[in-house]
C-alpha atoms as a PDB file:
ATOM      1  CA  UNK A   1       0.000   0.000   0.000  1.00  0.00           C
ATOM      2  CA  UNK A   2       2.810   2.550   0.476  1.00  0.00           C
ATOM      3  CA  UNK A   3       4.499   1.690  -2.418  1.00  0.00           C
ATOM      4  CA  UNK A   4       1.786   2.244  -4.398  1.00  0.00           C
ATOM      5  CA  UNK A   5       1.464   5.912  -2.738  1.00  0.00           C
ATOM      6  CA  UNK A   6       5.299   6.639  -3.272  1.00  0.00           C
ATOM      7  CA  UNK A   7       4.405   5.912  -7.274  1.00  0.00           C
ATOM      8  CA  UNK A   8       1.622   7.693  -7.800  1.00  0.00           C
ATOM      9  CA  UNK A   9       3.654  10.719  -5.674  1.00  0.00           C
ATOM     10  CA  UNK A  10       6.555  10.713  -7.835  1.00  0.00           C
ATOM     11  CA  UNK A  11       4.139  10.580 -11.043  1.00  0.00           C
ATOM     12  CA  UNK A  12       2.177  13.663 -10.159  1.00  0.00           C
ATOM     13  CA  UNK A  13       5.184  15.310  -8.743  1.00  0.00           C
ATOM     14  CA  UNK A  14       7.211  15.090 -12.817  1.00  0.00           C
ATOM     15  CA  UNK A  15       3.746  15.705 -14.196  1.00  0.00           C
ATOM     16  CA  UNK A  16       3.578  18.890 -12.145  1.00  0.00           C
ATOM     17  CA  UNK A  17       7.812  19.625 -13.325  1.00  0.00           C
ATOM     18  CA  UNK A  18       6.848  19.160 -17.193  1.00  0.00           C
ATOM     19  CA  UNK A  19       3.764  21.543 -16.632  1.00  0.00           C
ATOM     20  CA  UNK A  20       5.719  24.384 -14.985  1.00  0.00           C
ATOM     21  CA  UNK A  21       8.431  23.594 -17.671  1.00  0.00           C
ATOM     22  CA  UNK A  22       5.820  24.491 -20.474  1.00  0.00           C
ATOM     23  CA  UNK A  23       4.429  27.531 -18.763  1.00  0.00           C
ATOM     24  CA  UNK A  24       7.810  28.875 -18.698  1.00  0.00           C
ATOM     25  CA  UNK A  25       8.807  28.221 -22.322  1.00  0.00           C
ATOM     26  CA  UNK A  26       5.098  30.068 -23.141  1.00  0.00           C
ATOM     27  CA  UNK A  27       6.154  33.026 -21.262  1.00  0.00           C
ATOM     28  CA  UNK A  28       9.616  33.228 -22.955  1.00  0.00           C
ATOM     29  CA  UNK A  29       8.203  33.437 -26.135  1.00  0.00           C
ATOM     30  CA  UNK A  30       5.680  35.767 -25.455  1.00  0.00           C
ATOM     31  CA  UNK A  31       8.171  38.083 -24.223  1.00  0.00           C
ATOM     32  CA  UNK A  32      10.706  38.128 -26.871  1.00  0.00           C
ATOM     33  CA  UNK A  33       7.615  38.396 -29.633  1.00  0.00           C
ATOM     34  CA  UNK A  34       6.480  41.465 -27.717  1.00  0.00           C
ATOM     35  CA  UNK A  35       9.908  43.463 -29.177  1.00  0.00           C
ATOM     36  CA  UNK A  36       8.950  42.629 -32.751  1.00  0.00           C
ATOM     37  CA  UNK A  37       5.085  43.522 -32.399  1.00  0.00           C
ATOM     38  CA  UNK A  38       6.264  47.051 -31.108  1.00  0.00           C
ATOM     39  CA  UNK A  39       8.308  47.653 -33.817  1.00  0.00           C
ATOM     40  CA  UNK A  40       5.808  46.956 -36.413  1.00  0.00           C
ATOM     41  CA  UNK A  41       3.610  49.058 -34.617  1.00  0.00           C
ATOM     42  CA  UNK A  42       5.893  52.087 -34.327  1.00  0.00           C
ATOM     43  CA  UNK A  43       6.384  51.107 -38.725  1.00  0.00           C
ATOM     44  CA  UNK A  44       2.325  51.687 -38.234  1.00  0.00           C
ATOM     45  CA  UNK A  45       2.322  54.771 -36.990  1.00  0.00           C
ATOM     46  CA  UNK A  46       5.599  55.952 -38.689  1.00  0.00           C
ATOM     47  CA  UNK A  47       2.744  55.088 -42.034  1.00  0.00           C
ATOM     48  CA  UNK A  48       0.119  56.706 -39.871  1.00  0.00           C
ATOM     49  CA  UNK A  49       1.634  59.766 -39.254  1.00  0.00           C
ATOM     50  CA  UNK A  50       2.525  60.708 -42.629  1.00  0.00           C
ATOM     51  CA  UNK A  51       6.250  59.362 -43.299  1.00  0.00           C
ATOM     52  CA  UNK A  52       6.358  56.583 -45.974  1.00  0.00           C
ATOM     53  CA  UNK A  53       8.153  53.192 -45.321  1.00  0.00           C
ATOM     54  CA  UNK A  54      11.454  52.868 -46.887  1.00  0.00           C
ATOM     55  CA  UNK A  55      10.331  50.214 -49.265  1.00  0.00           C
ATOM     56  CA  UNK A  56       8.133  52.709 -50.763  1.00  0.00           C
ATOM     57  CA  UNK A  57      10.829  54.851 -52.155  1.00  0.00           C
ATOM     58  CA  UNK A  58      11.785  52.650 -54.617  1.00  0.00           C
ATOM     59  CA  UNK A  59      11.818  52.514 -58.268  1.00  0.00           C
ATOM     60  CA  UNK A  60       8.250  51.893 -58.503  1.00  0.00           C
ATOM     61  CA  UNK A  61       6.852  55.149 -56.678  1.00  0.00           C
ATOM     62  CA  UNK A  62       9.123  56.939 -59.940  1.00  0.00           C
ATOM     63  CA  UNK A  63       7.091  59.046 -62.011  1.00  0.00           C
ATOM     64  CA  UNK A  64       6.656  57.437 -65.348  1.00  0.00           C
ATOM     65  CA  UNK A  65       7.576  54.008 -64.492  1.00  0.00           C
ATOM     66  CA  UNK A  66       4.533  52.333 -63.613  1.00  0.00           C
ATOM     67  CA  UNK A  67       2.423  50.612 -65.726  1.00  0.00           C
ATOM     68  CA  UNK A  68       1.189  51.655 -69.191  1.00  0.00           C
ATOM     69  CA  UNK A  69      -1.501  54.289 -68.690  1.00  0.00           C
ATOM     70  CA  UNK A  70       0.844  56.363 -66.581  1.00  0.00           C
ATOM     71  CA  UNK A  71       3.675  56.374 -69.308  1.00  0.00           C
ATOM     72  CA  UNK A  72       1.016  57.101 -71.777  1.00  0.00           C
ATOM     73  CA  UNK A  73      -0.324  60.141 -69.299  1.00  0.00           C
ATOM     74  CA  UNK A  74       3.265  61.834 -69.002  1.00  0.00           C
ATOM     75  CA  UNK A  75       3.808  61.244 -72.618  1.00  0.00           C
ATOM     76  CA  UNK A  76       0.763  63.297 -73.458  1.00  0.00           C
ATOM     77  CA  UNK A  77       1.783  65.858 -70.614  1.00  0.00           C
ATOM     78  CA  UNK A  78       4.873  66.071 -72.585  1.00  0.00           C
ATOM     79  CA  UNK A  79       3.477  66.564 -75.572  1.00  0.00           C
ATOM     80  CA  UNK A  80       1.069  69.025 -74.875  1.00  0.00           C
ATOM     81  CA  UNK A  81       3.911  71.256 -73.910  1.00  0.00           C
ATOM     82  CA  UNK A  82       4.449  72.452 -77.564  1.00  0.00           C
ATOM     83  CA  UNK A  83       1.579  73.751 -79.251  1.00  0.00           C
ATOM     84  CA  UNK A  84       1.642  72.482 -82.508  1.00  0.00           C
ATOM     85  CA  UNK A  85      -0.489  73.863 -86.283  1.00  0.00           C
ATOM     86  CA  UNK A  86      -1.171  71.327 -88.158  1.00  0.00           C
ATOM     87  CA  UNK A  87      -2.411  71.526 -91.726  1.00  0.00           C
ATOM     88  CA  UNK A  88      -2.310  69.463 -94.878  1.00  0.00           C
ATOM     89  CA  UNK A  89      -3.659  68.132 -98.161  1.00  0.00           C
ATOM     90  CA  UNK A  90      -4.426  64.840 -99.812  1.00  0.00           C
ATOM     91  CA  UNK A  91      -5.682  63.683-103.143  1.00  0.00           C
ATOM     92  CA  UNK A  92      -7.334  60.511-103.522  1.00  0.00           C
ATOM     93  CA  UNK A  93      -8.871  58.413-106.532  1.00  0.00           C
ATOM     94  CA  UNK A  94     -11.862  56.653-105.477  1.00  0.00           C
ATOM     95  CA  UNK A  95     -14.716  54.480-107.559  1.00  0.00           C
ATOM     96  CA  UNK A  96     -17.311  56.175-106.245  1.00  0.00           C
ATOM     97  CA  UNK A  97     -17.025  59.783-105.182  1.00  0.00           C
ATOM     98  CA  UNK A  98     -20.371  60.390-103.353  1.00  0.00           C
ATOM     99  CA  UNK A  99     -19.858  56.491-101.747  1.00  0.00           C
ATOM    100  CA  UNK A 100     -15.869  57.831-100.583  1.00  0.00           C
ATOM    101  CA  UNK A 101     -17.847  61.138 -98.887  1.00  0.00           C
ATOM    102  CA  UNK A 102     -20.253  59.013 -97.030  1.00  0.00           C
ATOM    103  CA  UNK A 103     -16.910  57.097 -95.753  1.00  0.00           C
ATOM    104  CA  UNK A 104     -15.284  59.674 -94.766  1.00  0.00           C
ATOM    105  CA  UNK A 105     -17.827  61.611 -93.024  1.00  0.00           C
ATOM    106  CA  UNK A 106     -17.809  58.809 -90.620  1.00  0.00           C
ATOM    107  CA  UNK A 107     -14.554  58.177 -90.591  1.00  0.00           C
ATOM    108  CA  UNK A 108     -13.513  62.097 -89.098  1.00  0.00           C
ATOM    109  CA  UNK A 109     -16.766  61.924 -87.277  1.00  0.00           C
ATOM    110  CA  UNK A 110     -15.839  59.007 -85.179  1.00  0.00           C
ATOM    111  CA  UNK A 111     -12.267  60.622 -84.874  1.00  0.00           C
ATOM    112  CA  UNK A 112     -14.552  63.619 -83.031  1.00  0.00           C
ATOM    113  CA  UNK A 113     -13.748  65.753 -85.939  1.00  0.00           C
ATOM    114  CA  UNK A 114     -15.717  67.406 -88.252  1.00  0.00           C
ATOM    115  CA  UNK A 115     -16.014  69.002 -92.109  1.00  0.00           C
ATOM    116  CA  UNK A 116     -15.109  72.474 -91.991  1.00  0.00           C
ATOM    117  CA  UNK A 117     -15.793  73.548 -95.652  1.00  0.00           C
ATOM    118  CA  UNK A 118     -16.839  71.604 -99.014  1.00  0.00           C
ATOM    119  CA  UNK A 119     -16.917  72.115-102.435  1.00  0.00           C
ATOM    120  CA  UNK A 120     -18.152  69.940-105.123  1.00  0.00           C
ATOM    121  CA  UNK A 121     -18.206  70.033-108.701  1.00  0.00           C
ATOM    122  CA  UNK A 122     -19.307  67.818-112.098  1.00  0.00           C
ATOM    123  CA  UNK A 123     -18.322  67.767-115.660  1.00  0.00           C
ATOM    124  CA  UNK A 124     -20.756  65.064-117.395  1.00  0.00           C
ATOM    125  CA  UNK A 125     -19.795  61.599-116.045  1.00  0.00           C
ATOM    126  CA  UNK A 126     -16.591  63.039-114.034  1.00  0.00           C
ATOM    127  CA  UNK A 127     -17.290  64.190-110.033  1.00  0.00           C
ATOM    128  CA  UNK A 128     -14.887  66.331-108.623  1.00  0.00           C
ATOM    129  CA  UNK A 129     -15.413  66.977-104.679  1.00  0.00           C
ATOM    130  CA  UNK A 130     -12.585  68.824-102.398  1.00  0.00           C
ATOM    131  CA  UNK A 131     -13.728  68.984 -98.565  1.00  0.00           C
ATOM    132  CA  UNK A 132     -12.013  70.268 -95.470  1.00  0.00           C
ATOM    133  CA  UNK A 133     -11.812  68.648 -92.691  1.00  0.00           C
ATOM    134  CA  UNK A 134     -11.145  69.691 -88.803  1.00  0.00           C
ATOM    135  CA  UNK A 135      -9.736  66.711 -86.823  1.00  0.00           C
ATOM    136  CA  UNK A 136      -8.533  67.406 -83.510  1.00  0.00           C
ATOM    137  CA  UNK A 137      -4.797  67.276 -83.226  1.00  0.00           C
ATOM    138  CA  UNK A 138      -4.211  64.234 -81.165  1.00  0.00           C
ATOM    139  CA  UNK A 139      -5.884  61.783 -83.576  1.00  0.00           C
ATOM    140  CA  UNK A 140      -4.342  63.445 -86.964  1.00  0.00           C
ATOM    141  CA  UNK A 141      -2.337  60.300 -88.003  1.00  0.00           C
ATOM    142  CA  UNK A 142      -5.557  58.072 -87.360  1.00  0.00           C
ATOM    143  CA  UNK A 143      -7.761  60.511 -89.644  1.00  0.00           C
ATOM    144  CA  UNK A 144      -4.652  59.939 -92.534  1.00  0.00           C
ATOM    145  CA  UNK A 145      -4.687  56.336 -92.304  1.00  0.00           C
ATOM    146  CA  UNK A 146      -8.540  56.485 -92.451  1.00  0.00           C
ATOM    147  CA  UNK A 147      -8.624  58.496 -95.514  1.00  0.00           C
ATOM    148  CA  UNK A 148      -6.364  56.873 -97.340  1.00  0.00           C
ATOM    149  CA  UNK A 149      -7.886  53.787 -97.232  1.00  0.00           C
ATOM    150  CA  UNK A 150     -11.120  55.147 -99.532  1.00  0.00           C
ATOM    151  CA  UNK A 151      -8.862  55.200-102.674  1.00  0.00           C
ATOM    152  CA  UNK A 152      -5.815  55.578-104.406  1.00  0.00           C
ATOM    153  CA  UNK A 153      -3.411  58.233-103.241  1.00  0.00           C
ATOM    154  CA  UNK A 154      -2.185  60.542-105.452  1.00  0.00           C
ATOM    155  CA  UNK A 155      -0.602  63.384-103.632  1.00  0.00           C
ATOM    156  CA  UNK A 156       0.234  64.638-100.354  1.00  0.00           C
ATOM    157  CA  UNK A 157       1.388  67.528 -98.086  1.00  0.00           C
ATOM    158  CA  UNK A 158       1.549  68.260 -94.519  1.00  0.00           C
ATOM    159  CA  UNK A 159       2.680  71.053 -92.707  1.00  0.00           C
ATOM    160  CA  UNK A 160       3.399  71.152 -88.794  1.00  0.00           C
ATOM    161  CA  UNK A 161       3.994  74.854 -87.190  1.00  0.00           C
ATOM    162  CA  UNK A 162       5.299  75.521 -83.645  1.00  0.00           C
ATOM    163  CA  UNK A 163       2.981  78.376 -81.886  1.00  0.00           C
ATOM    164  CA  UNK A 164       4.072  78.236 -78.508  1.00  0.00           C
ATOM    165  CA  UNK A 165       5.978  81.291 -78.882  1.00  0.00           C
ATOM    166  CA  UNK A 166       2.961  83.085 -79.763  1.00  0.00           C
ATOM    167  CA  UNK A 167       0.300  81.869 -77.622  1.00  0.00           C
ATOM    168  CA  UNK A 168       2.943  82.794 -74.910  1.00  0.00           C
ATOM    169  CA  UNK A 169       3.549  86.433 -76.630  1.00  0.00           C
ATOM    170  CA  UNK A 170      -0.180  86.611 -76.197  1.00  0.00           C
ATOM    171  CA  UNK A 171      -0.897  85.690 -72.644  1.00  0.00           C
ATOM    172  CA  UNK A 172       1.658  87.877 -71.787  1.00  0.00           C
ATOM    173  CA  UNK A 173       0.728  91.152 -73.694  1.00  0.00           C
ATOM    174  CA  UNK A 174      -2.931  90.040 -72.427  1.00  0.00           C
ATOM    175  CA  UNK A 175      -2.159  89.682 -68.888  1.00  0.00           C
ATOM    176  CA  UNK A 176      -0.274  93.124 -68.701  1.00  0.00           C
ATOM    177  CA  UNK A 177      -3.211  95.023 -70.463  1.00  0.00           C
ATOM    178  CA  UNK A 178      -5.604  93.767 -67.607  1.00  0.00           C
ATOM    179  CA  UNK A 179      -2.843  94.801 -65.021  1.00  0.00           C
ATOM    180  CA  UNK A 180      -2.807  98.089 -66.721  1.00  0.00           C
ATOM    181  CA  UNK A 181      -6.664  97.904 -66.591  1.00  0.00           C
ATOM    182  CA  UNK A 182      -6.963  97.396 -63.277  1.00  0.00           C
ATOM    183  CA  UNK A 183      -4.958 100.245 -62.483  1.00  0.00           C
ATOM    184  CA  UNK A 184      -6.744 102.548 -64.312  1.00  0.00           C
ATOM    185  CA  UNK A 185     -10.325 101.581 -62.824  1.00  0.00           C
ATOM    186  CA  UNK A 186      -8.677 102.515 -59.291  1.00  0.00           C
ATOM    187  CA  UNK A 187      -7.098 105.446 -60.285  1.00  0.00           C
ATOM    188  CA  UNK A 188     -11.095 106.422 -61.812  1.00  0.00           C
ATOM    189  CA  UNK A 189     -12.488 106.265 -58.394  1.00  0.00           C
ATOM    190  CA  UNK A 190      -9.698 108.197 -56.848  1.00  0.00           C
ATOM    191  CA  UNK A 191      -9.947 110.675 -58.735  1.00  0.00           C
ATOM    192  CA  UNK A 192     -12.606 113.744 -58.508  1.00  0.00           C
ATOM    193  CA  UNK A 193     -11.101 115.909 -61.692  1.00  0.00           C
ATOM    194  CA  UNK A 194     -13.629 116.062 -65.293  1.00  0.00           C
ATOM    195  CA  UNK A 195     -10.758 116.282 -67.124  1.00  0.00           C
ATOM    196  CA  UNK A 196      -8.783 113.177 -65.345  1.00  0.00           C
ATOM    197  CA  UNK A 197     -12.069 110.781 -65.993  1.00  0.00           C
ATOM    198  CA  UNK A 198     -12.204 111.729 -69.285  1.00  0.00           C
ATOM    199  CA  UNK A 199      -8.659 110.546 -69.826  1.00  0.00           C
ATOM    200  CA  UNK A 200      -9.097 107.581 -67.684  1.00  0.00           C
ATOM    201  CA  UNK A 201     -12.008 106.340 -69.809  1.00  0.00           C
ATOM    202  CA  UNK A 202     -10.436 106.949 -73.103  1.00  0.00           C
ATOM    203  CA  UNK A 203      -7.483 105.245 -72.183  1.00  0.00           C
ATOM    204  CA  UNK A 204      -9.612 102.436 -70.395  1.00  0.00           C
ATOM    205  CA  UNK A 205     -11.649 102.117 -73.728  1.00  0.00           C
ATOM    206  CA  UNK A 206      -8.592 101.754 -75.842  1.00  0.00           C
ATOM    207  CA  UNK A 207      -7.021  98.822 -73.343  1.00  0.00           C
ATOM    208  CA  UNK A 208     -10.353  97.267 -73.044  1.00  0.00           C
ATOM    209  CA  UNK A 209      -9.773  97.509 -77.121  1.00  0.00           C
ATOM    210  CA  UNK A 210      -6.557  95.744 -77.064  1.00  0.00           C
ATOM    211  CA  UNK A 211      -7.697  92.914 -74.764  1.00  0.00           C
ATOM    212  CA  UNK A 212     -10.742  91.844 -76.828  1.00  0.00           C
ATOM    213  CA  UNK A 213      -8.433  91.998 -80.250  1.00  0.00           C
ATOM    214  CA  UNK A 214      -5.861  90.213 -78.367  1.00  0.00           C
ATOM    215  CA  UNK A 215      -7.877  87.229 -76.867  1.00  0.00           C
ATOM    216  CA  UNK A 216      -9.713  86.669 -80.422  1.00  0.00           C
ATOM    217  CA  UNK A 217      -6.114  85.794 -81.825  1.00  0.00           C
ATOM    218  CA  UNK A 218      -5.836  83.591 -78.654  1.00  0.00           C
ATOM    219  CA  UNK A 219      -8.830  81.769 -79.151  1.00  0.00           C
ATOM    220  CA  UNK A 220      -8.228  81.344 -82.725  1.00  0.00           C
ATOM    221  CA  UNK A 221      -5.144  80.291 -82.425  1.00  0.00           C
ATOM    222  CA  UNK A 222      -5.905  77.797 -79.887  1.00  0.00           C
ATOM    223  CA  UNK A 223      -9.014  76.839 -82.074  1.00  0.00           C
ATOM    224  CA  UNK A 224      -6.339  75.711 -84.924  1.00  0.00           C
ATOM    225  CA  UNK A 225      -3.990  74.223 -82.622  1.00  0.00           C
ATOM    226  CA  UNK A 226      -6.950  71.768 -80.915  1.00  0.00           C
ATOM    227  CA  UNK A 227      -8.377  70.834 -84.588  1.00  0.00           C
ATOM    228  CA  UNK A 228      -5.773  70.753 -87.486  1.00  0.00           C
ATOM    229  CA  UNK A 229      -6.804  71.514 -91.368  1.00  0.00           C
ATOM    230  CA  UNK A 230      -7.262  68.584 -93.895  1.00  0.00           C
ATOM    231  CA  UNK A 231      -8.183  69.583 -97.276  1.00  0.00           C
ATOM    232  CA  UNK A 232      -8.928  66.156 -99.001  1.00  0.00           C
ATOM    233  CA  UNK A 233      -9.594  65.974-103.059  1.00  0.00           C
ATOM    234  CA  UNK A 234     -11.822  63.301-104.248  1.00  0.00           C
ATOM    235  CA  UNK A 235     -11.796  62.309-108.082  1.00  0.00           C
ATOM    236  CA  UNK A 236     -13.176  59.390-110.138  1.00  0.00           C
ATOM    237  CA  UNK A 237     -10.631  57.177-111.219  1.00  0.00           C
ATOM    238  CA  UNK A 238     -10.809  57.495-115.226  1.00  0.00           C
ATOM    239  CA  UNK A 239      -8.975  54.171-117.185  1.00  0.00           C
ATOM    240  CA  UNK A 240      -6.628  55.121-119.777  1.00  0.00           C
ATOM    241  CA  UNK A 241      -8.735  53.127-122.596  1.00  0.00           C
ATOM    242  CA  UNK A 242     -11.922  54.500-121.316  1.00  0.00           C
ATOM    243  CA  UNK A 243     -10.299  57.887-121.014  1.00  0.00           C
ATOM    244  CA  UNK A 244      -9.085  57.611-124.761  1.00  0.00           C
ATOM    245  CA  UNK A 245     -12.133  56.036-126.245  1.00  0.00           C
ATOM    246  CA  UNK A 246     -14.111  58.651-124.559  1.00  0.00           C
ATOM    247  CA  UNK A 247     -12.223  61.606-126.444  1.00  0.00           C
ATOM    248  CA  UNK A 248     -12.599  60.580-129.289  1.00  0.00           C
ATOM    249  CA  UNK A 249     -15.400  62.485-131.387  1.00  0.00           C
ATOM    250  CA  UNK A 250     -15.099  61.673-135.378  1.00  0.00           C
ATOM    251  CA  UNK A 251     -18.215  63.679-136.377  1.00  0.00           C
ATOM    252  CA  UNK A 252     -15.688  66.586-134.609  1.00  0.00           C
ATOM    253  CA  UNK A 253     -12.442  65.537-136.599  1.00  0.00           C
ATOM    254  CA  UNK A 254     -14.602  65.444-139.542  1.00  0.00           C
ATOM    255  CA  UNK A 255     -15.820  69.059-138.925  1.00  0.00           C
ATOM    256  CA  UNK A 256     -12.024  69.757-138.021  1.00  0.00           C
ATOM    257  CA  UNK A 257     -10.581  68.282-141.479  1.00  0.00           C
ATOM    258  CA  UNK A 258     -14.070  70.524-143.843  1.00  0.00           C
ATOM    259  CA  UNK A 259     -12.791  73.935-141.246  1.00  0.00           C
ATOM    260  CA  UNK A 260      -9.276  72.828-142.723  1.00  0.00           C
ATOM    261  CA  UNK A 261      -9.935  72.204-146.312  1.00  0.00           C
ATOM    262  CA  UNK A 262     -12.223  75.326-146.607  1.00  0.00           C
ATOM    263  CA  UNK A 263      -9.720  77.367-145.084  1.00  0.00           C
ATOM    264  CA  UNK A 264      -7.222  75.972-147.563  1.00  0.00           C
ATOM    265  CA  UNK A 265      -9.256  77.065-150.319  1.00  0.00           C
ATOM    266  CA  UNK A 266     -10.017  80.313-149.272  1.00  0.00           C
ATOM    267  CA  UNK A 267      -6.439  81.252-148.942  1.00  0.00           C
ATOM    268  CA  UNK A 268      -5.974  79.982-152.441  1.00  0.00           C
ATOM    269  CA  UNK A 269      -8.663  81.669-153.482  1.00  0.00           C
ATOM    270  CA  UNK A 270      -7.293  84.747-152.016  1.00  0.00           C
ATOM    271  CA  UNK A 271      -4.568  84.385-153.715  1.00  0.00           C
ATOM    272  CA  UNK A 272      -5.708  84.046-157.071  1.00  0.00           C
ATOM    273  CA  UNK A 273      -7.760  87.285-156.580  1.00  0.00           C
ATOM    274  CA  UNK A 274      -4.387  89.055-155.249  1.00  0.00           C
ATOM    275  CA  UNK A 275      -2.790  87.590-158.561  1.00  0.00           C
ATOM    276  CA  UNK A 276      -5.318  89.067-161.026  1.00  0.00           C
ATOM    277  CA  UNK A 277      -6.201  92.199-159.366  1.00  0.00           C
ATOM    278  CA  UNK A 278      -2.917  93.656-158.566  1.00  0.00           C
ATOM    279  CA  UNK A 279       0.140  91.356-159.614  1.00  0.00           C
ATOM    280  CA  UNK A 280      -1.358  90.672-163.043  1.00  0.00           C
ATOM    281  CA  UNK A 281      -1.528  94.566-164.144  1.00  0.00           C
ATOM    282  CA  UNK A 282       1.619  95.371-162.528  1.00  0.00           C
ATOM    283  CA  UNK A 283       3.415  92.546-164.921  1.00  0.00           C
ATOM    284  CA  UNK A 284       1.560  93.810-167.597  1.00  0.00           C
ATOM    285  CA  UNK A 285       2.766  96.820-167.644  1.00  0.00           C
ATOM    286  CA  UNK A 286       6.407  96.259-166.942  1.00  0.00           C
ATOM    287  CA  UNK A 287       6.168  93.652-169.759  1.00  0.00           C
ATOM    288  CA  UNK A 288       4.925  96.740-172.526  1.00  0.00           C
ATOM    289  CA  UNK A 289       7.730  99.149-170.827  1.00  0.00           C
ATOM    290  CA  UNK A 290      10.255  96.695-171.526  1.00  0.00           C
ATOM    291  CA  UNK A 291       9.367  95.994-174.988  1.00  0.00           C
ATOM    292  CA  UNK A 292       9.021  99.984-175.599  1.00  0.00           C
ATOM    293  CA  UNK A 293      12.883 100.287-174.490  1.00  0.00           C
ATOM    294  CA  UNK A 294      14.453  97.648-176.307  1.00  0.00           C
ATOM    295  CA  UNK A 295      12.396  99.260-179.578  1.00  0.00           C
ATOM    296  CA  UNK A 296      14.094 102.837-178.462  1.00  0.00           C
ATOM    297  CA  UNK A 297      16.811 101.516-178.010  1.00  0.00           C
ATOM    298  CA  UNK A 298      17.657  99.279-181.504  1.00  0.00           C
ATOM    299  CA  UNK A 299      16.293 102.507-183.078  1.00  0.00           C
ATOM    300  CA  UNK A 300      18.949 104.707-182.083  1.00  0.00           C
ATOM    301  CA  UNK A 301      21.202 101.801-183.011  1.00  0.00           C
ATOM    302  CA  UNK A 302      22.370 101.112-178.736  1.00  0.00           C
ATOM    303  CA  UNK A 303      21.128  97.540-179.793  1.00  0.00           C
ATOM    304  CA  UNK A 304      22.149  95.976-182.701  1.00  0.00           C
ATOM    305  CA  UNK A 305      20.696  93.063-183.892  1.00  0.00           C
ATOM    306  CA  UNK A 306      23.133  89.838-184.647  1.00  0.00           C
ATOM    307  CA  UNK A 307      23.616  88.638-188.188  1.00  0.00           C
ATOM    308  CA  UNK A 308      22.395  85.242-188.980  1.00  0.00           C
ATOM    309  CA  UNK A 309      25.528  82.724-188.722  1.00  0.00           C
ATOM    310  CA  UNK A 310      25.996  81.618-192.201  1.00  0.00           C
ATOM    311  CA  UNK A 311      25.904  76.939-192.733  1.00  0.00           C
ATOM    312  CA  UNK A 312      28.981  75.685-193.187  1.00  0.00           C
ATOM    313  CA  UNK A 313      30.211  75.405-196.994  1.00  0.00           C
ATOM    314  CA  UNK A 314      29.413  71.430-198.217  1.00  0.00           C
ATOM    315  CA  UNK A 315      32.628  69.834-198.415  1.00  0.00           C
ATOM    316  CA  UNK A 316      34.339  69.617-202.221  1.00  0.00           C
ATOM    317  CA  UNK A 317      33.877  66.309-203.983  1.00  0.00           C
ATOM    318  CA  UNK A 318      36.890  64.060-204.325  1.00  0.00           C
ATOM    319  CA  UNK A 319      38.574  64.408-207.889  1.00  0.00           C
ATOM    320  CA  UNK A 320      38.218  60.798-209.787  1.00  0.00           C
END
């Protein structure tokens, strides 16, 4: 019976060892986890309180270096920098002129642009139609590649001008009217003189003057930079054959080759009637002067007329 009491002592004595033995272990860790939770909380609050982790300053908080769309964004940023006139013209042979309109009506209007002036014109079977198109400046190439896909290009020309300098020009000579403006309307209602608010208003007329002329160029400047110019030619496309068997008119060659032969004859014609009237007497009459001198002349023996050459004498007969 006590032996049985010692074992069952010494088994809930190392059961009571091992259990304090785990409790301790518990609280170790706990207490050297408790360092690293602090820290990431003081990285919290560092994030909190407005200064960025360290990993954030790297390559991918760079401007520009992100994904697509952002490149694309500072591009256009970029771009729009420069202010840029663009203007051009194209010539196209098409199939079907009124067909090649339709196309490209829908074409620049799905490009947001739109037709700024037309003119059309028609000479029998041939349809001749140049229109001008506004197409805002970003999507210029896309309006070219549109348009000449209607037809057969036959000429082109594009022109590109930099503005900048004068838009800038502009803002500035604009901004230092209204400075000059303002001054003026506060030197008005100091003032108490006739004479001085007279001069006041003239001169605030004349800026006011300036600043309208001045922002109309602005404006229509900026208008042609935001929609560039395309004047775009359409014409049928005429085959050689058809073009050659088409200009041919006999009943007009015959007409030609009767205006020719009746003009022939009227020139000889005119020339026989020269030939009677006028050359004819004039022959005549040198012809009797001439005859009249050479008479005078053998008269009074200046002309002598040559003896007959006497035949040659028959040749003797031989003597027997």
């Amino acid at each position: 019976m006590r032996s049985s009491i010692r074992g069952a002592g010494r088994t809930w004595s190392l059961s009571a060892a091992v259990l304090v033995a785990v409790v301790l272990v518990a609280a170790c860790a706990s207490g050297a986890a408790a360092p690293a939770g602090q820290a990431g909380g003081a990285e919290s609050r560092d994030a909190v309180g407005g200064v960025p982790p360290a990993a954030s300053a790297g390559p991918a908080a760079l401007p520009g270096k992100g994904n697509g769309s952002n490149a694309y964004a500072d591009a256009a940023a970029f771009n729009d920098g420069a202010k840029i006139l663009r203007t051009g013209s194209l010539q196209l042979e098409v199939k079907d002129v009124p067909a090649a309109l339709k196309s490209a009506r829908s074409a620049i209007q799905g490009l947001g642009g739109y037709i700024g002036a037309s003119q059309q014109s028609s000479d029998g079977d041939t349809t001749v139609a140049s229109i001008t198109y506004r197409i805002p400046a970003e999507r210029w190439e896309d309006a070219l590649d549109a348009l000449r896909g209607l037809g057969h290009e036959t000429g082109e020309q594009t022109d590109a001008a930099d503005v900048t300098g004068q838009l800038v020009d502009l803002d500035a000579r604009i901004r230092n009217l209204k400075a000059s403006e303002t001054a003026l309307v506060k030197h008005l209602g100091d003032t108490g003189k006739v004479s001085d608010v007279l001069e006041i208003e003239s001169r605030l007329s004349d800026v006011r003057g300036q600043i309208e002329q001045l922002s109309a160029q602005k404006a229509n400047l900026d208008s042609q930079v935001a929609y560039a110019s395309l004047t775009v030619t359409f014409a049928v496309t005429i085959e050689a054959v058809k073009q050659v068997s088409d200009s041919w008119d006999p009943a007009g060659e015959v007409d030609r080759a009767g205006a020719s032969l009746v003009g022939f004859l009227q020139l000889a014609a005119n020339a026989g009637i020269w030939f009677a009237i006028v050359w004819l007497p004039i022959l005549a009459v040198l012809g009797i002067l001439t005859v009249m001198a050479l008479f005078v002349l053998r008269r009074f023996g200046f002309v002598r007329r040559d003896a007959p050459a006497s035949p040659p004498a028959p040749p003797a007969p031989a003597e027997a």
